[in-house]
Protein backbone atom coordinates (compact mmCIF):
# COMPACT_ATOMS: atom_id res chain seq x y z
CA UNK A 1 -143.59 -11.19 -61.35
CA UNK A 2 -141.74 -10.38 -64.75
CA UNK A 3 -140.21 -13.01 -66.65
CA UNK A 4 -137.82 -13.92 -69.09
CA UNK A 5 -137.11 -16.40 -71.76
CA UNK A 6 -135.70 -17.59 -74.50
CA UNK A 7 -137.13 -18.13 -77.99
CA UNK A 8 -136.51 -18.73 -81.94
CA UNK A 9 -138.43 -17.59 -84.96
CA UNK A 10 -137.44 -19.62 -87.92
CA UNK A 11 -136.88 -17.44 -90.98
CA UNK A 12 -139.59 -18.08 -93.76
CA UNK A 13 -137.08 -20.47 -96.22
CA UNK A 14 -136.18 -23.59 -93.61
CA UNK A 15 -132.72 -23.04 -95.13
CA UNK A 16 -131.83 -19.53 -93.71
CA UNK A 17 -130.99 -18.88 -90.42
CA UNK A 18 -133.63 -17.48 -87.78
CA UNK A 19 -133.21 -14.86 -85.20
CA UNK A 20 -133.19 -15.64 -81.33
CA UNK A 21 -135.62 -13.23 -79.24
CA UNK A 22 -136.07 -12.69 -75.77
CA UNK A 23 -139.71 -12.80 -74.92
CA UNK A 24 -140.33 -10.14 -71.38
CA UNK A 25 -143.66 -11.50 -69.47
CA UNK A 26 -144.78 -8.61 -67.13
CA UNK A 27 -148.47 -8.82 -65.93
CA UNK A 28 -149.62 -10.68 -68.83
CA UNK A 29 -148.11 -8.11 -71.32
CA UNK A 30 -145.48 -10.10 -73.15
CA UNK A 31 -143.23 -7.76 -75.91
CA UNK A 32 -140.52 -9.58 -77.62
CA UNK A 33 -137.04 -8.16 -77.62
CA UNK A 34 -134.68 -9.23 -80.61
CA UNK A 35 -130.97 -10.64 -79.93
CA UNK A 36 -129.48 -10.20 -83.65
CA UNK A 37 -127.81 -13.61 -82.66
CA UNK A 38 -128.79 -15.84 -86.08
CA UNK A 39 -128.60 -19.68 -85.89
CA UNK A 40 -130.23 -22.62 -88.25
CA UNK A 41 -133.23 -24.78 -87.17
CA UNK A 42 -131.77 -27.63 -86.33
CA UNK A 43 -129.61 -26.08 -84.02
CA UNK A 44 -132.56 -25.18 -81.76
CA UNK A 45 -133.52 -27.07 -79.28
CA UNK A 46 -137.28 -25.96 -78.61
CA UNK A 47 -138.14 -28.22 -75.76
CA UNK A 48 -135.50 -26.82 -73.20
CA UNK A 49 -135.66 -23.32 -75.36
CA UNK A 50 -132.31 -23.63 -75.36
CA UNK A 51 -129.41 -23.93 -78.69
CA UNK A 52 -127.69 -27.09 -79.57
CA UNK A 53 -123.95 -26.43 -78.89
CA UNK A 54 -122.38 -29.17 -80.90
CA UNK A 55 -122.55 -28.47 -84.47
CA UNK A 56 -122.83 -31.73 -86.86
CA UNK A 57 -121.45 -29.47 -89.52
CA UNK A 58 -118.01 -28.43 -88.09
CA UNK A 59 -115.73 -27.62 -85.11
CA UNK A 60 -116.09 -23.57 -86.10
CA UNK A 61 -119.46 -23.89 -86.12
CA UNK A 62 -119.59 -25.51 -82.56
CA UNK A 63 -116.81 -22.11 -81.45
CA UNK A 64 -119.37 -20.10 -83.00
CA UNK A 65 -122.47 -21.07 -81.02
CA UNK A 66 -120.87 -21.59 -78.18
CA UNK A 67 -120.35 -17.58 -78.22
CA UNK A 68 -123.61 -17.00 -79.28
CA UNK A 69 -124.36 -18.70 -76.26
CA UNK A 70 -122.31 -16.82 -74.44
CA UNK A 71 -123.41 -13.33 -75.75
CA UNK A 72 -127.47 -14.52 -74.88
CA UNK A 73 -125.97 -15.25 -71.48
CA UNK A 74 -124.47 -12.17 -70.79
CA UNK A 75 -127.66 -10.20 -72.18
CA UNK A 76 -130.07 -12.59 -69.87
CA UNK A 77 -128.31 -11.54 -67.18
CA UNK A 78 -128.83 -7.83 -68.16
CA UNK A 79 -132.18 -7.72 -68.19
CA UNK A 80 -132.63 -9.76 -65.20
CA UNK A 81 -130.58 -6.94 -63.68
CA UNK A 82 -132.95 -4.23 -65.30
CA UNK A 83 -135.69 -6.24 -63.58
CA UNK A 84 -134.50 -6.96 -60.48
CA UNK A 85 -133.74 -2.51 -60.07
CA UNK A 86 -137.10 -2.38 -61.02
CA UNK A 87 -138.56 -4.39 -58.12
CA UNK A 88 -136.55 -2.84 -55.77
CA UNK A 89 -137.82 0.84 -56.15
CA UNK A 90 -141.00 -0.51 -56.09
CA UNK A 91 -142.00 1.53 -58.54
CA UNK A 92 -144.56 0.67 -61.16
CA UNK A 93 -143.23 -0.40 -64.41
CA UNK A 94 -144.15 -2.48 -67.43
CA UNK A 95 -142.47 -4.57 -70.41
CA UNK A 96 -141.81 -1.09 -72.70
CA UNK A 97 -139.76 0.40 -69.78
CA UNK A 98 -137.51 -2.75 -69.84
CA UNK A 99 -136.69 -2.99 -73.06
CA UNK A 100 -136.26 1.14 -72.72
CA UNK A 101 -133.89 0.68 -70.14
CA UNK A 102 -132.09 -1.92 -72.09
CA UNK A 103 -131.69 -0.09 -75.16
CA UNK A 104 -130.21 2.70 -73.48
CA UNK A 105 -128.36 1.55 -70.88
CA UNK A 106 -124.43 0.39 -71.54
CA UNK A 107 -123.56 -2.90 -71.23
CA UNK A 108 -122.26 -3.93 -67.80
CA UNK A 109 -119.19 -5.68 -69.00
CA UNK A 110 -117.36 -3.73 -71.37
CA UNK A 111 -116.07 -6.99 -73.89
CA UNK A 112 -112.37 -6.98 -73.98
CA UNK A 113 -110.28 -8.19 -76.53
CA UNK A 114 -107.91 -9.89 -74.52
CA UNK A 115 -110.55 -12.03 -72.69
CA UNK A 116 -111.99 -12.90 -75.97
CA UNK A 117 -109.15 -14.55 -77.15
CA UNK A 118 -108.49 -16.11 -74.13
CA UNK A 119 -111.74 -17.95 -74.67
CA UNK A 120 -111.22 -18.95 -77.87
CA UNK A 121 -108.29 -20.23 -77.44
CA UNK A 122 -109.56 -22.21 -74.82
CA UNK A 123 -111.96 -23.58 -77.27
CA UNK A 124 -109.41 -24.68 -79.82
CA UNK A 125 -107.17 -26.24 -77.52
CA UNK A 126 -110.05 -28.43 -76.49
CA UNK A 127 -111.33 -29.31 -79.84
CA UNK A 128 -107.70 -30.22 -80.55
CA UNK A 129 -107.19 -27.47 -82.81
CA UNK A 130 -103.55 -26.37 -81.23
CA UNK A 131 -101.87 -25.10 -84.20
CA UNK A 132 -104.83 -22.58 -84.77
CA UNK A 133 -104.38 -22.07 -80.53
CA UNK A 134 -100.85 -21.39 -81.46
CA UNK A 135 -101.69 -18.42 -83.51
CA UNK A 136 -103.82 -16.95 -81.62
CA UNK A 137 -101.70 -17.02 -78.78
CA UNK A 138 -98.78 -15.63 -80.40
CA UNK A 139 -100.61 -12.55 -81.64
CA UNK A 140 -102.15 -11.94 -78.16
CA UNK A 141 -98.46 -11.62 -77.24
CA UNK A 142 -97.70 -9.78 -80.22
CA UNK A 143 -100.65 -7.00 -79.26
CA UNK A 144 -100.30 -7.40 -75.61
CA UNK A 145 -96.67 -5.95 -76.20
CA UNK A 146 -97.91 -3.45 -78.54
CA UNK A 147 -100.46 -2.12 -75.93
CA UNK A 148 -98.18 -2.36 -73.09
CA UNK A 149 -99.87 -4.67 -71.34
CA UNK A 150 -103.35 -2.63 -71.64
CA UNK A 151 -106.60 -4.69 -72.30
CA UNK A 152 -108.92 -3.25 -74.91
CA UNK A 153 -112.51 -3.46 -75.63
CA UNK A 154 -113.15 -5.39 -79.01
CA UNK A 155 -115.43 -2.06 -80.14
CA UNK A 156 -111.73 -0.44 -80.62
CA UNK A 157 -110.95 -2.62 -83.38
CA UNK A 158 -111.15 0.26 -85.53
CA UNK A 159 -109.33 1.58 -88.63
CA UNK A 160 -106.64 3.78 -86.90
CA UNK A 161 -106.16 1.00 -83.90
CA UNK A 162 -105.65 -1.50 -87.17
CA UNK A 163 -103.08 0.59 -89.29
CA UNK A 164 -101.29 1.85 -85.86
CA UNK A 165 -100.75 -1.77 -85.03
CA UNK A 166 -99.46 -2.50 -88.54
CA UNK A 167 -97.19 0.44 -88.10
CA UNK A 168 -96.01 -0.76 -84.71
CA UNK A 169 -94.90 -4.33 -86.08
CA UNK A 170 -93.16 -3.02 -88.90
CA UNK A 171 -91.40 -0.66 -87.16
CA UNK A 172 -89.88 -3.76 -85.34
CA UNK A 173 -88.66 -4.95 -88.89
CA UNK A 174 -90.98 -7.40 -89.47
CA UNK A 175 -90.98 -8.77 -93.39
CA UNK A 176 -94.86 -8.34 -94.85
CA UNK A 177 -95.47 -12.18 -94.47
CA UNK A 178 -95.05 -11.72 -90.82
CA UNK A 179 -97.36 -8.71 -90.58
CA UNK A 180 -99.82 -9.77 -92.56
CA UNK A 181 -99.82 -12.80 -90.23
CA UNK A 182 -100.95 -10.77 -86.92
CA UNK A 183 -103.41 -9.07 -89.28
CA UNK A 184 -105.23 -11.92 -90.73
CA UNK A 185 -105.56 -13.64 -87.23
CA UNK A 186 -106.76 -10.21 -85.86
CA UNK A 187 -109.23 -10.08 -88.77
CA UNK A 188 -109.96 -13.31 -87.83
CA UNK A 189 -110.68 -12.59 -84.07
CA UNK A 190 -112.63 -9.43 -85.35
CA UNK A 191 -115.60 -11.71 -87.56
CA UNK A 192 -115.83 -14.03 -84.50
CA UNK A 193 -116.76 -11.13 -82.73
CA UNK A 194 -119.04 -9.83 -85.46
CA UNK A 195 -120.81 -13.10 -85.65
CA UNK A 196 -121.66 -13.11 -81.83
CA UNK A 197 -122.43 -9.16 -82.84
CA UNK A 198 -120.14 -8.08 -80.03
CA UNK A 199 -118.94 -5.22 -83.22
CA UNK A 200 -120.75 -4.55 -86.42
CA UNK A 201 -119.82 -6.42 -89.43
CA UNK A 202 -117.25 -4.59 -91.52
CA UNK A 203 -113.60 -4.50 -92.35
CA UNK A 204 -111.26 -2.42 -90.33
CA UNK A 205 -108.68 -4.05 -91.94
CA UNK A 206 -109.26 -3.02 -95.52
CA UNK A 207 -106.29 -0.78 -95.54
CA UNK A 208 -103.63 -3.19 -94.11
CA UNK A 209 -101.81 -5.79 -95.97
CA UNK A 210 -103.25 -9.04 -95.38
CA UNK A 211 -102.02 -10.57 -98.18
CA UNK A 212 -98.82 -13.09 -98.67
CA UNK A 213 -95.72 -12.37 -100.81
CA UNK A 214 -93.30 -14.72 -102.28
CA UNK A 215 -90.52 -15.87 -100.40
CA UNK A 216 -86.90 -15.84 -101.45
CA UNK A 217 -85.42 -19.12 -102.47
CA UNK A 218 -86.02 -22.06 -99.68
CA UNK A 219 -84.91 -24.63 -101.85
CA UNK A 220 -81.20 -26.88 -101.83
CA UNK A 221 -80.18 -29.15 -104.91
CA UNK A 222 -79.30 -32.64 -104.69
CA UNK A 223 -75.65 -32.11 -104.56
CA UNK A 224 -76.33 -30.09 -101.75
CA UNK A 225 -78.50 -32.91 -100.01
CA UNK A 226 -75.59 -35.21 -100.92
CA UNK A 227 -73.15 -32.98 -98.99
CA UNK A 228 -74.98 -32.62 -95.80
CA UNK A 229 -76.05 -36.70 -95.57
CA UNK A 230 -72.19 -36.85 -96.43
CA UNK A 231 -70.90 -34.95 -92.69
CA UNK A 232 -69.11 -36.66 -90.50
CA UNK A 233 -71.11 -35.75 -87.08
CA UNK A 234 -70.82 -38.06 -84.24
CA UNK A 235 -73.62 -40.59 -83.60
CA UNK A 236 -76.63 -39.07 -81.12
CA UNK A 237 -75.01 -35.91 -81.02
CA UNK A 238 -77.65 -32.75 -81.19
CA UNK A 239 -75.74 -32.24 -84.63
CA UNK A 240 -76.39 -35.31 -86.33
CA UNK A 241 -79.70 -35.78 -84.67
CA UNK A 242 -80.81 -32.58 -86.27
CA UNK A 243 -79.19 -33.76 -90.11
CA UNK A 244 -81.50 -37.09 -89.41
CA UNK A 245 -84.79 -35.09 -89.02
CA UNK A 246 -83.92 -33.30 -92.17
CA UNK A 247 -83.50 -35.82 -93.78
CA UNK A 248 -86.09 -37.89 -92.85
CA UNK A 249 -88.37 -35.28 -93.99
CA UNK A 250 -86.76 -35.22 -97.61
CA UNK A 251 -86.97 -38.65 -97.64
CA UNK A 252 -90.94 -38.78 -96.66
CA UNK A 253 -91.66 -36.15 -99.90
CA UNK A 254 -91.19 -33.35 -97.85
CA UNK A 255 -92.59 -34.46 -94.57
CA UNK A 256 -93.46 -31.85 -91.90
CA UNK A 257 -91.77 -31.71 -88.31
CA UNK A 258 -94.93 -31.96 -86.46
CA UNK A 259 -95.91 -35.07 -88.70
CA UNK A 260 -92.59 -36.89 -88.02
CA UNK A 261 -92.88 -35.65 -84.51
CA UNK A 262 -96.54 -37.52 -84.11
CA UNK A 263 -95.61 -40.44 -86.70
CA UNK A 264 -97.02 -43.62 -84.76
CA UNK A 265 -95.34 -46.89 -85.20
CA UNK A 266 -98.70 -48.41 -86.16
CA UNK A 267 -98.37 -45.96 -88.91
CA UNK A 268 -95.92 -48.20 -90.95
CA UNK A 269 -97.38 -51.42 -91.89
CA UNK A 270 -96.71 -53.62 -95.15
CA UNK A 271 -93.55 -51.44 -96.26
CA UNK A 272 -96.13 -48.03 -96.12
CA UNK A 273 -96.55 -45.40 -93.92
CA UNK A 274 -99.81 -43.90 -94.22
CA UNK A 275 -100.44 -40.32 -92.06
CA UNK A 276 -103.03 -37.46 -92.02
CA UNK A 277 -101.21 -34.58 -92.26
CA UNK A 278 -101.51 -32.49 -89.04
CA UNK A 279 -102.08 -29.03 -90.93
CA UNK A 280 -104.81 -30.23 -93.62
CA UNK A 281 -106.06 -33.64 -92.07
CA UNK A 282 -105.17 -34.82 -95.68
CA UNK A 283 -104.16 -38.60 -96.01
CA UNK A 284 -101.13 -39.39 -97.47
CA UNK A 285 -99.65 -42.50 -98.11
CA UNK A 286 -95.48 -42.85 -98.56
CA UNK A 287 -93.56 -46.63 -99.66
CA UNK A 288 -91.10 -46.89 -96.93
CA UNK A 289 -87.63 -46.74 -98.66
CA UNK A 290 -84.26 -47.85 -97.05
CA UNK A 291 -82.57 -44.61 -95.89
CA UNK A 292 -85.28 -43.74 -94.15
CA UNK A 293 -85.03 -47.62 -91.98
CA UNK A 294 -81.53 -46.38 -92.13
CA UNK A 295 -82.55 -43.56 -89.69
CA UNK A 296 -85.07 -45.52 -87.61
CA UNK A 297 -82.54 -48.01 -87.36
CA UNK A 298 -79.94 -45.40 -85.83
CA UNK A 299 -81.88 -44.89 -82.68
CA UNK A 300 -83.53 -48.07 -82.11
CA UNK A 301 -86.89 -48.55 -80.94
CA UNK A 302 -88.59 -46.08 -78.49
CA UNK A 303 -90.00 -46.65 -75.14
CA UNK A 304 -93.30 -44.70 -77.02
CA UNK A 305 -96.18 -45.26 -79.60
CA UNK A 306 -94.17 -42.99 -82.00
CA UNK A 307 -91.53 -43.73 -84.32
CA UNK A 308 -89.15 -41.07 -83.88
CA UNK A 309 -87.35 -39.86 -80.96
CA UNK A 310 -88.84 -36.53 -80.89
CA UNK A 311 -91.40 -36.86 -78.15
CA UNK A 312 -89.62 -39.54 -75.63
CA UNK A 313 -92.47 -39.13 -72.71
CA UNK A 314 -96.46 -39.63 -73.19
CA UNK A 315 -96.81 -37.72 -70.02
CA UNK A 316 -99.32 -34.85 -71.55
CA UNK A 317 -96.64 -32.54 -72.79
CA UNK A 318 -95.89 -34.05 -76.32
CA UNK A 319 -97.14 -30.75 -77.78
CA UNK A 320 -94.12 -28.74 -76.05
CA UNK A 321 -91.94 -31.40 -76.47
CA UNK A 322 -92.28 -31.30 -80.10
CA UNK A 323 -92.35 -27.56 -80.67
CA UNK A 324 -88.87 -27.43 -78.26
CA UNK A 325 -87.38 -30.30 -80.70
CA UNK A 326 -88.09 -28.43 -83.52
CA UNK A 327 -86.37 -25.18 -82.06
CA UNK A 328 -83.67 -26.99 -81.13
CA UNK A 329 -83.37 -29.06 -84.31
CA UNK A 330 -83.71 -25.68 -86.84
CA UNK A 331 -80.76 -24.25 -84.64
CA UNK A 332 -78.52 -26.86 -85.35
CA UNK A 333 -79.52 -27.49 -88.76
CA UNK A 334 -77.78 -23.44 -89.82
CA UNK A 335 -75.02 -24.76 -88.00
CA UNK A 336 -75.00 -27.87 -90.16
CA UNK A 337 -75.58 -25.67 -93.11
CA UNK A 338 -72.48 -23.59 -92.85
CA UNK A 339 -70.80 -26.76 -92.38
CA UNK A 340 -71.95 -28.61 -95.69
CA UNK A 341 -71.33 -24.91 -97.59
CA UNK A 342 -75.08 -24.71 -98.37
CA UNK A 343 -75.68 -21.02 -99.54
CA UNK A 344 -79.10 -20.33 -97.26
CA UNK A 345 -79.95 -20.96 -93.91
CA UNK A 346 -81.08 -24.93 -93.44
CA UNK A 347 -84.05 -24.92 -91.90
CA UNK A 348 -86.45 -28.00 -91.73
CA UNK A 349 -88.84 -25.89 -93.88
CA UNK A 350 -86.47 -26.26 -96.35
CA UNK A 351 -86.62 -30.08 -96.50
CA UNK A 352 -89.84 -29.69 -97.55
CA UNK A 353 -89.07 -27.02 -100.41
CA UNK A 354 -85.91 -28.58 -101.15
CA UNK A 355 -88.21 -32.34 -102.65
CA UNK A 356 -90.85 -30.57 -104.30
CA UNK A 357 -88.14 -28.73 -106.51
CA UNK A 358 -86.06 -32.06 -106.70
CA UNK A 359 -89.29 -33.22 -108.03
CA UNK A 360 -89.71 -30.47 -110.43
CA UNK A 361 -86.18 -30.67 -112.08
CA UNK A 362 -87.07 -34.52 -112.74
CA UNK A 363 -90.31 -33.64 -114.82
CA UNK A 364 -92.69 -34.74 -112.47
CA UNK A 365 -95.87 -33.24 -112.75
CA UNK A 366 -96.80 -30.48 -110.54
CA UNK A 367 -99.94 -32.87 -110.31
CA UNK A 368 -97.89 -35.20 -108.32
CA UNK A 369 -96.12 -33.04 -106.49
CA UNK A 370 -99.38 -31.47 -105.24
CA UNK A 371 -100.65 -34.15 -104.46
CA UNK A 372 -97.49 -35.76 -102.68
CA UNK A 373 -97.43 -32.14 -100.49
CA UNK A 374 -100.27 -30.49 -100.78
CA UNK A 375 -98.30 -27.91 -102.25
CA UNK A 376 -99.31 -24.21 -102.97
CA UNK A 377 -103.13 -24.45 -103.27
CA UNK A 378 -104.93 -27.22 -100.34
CA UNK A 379 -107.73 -26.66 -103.25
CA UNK A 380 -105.33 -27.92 -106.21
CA UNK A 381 -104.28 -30.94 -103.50
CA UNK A 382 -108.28 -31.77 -103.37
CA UNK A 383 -109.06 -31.98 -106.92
CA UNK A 384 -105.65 -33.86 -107.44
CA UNK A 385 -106.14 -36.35 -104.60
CA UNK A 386 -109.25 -38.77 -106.63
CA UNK A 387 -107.40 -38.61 -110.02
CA UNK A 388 -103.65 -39.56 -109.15
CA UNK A 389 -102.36 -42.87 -108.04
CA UNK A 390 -99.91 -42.57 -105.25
CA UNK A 391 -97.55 -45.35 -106.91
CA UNK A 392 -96.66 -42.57 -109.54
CA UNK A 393 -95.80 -40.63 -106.45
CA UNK A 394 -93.82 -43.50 -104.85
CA UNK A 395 -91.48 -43.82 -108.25
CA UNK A 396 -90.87 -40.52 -108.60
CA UNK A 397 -89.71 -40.37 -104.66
CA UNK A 398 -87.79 -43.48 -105.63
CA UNK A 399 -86.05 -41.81 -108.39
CA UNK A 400 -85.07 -38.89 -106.42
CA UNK A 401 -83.41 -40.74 -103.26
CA UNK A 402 -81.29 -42.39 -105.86
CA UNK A 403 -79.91 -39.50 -107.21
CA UNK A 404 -77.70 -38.42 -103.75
């Protein structure tokens, strides 16, 4: 009877990570058979000879072991298939024609890319990571288009499948930023599959742009703010709803949709709202000023936990509730902006762009402002974050809702 399990040899520093091995009992010959899947001590768990899925350290570490315990799965099962050919012939055969056999036999499942990213984005929609789901999901679109609906294997992720992709999208006449996006979440899906050494590590993508350009002007002044608060719109119409949102967001320093569209009413207490920030998980705090009550006040309370009536049902859909709000609202916000004469296309984005350079023109520090937004640099915002008080922040919001 031929056997097979499991083990882990800790690397000689405690620190470094240590390699998983099969070890192939046949006849009391045991050979050991090396998985080039690398994981830390404490994520073994030697008793059950078996890896500790759920990482202390992060959520990507938990994605990544969980596919490391996927790959050891799908080998187990290929040498148990070796075996099992081998006691059907009933041939003789030992532990060096096993791992012979192995080593020069194809895998049985030929790993495609599309499958891959189904599974992670399985994974991030269950650790609650959608907007990283999101992404992913878009650029399986994005490629499934591209390859006519033909699945790949992730060993194709070469250099010519990389720039002929890149060529593709821009031949649709996609700006760089939006290229560049595909790329770096391809890149991305490319070192997942390195690190469960599906593909060799490397970087097919060191001859496509993966980089991020500045954008043209997303900014209005405060005469323009002034002139689209100033618009007559009728009351609950999809018009002035969408002029609210933006600006409720100018108000709140810049405040992102998905953050107003989550903003609990528990969040407000003792004229503050305080709020992690959806992208960043970065606490900010905000004094609650009157036009923003002004809003609230508009549309009365909700039959829900949240504040705003963006997401009106808690019925497991709030996610596509919010993202079809915020289509809808960026719609009718160009339509607002050719109303109010504003010179680029109003987008909620620009609610955000539009405070920080309010802020800017009244001398504020970009220290503030960083810290207010977590503007530019999530680093800067860090090493801002234990050195500013937030009342500076508060004033200088103060200063700029006066001014329209």
């Amino acid at each position: 009877m031929t056997t097979v399990r499991l083990t882990f040899r800790m690397a000689a520093d405690s620190s470094r990570k240590g390699t998983l091995y099969f070890q192939i009992i046949h006849r009391n010959t045991v050979k050991t058979l090396s998985t080039r899947c690398r994981i830390f001590a404490d994520e073994w768990d030697e008793p059950n000879s078996r890896i500790f899925i759920m990482s202390p350290v992060s959520a990507r570490r938990t994605a990544t072991l969980l596919g490391i315990r996927n790959r050891i799965r799908h080998e187990m099962h290929r040498l148990n298939g070796i075996i099992n050919k081998y006691d059907c012939s009933g041939l003789p055969y030992n532990t060096a024609d096993i791992i012979h056999c192995y080593r020069n036999s194809q895998p049985a499942v030929n790993h495609s890319l599309f499958a891959f990213m189904h599974r992670h984005i399985r994974m991030l929609s269950a650790q609650g990571r959608l907007r990283t789901a999101d992404t992913y999901r878009q650029t399986l679109s994005s490629i499934t288009t591209f390859r006519n609906g033909a699945d790949i294997s992730l060993s194709m992720l070469t250099v010519p499948f990389v720039e002929s992709y890149e060529s593709w999208l821009r031949s649709r006449r996609l700006c760089r930023n939006t290229t560049s996006f595909y790329m770096r979440i391809l890149r991305s899906v490319y070192n997942k599959a390195a690190a469960e050494g599906i593909v060799p590590k490397g970087n097919p993508f060191a001859t496509v742009y993966t980089g991020v350009d500045k954008t043209s002007r997303r900014a209005v002044s405060l005469a323009d703010i002034s002139r689209i608060k100033a618009l007559n719109l009728a009351a609950h119409t999809p018009l002035a709803f969408a002029r609210d949102m933006f600006l409720f967001s100018f108000y709140m320093r810049g405040m992102s949709f998905v953050d107003m569209a989550f903003l609990r009413k528990k969040d407000l207490s003792n004229n503050y709202v305080v709020y992690s920030r959806k992208k960043t998980g970065q606490q900010l705090t905000v004094r609650w000023e009157r036009p923003m009550q002004a809003i609230v006040d508009a549309y009365g309370p909700s039959s829900t936990q949240y504040l705003l009536p963006v997401i009106v049902r808690e019925d497991g859909t709030e996610r596509s509730q919010y993202l079809n709000a915020m289509l809808r609202v960026n719609r009718n916000l160009k339509k607002i902006g050719v109303m109010a004469g504003i010179p680029i296309p109003l987008t909620m984005y620009v609610a955000r762009h539009s405070w920080a350079t309010a802020a800017k023109e009244k001398d504020i520090s970009i220290g503030i402002i960083s810290q207010a937004m977590g503007h530019d640099s999530e680093n800067t915002t860090q090493i801002y974050l234990a050195s500013i008080k937030t009342g500076k922040i508060d004033d200088a919001n103060r200063d700029i809702l006066n001014g329209i």
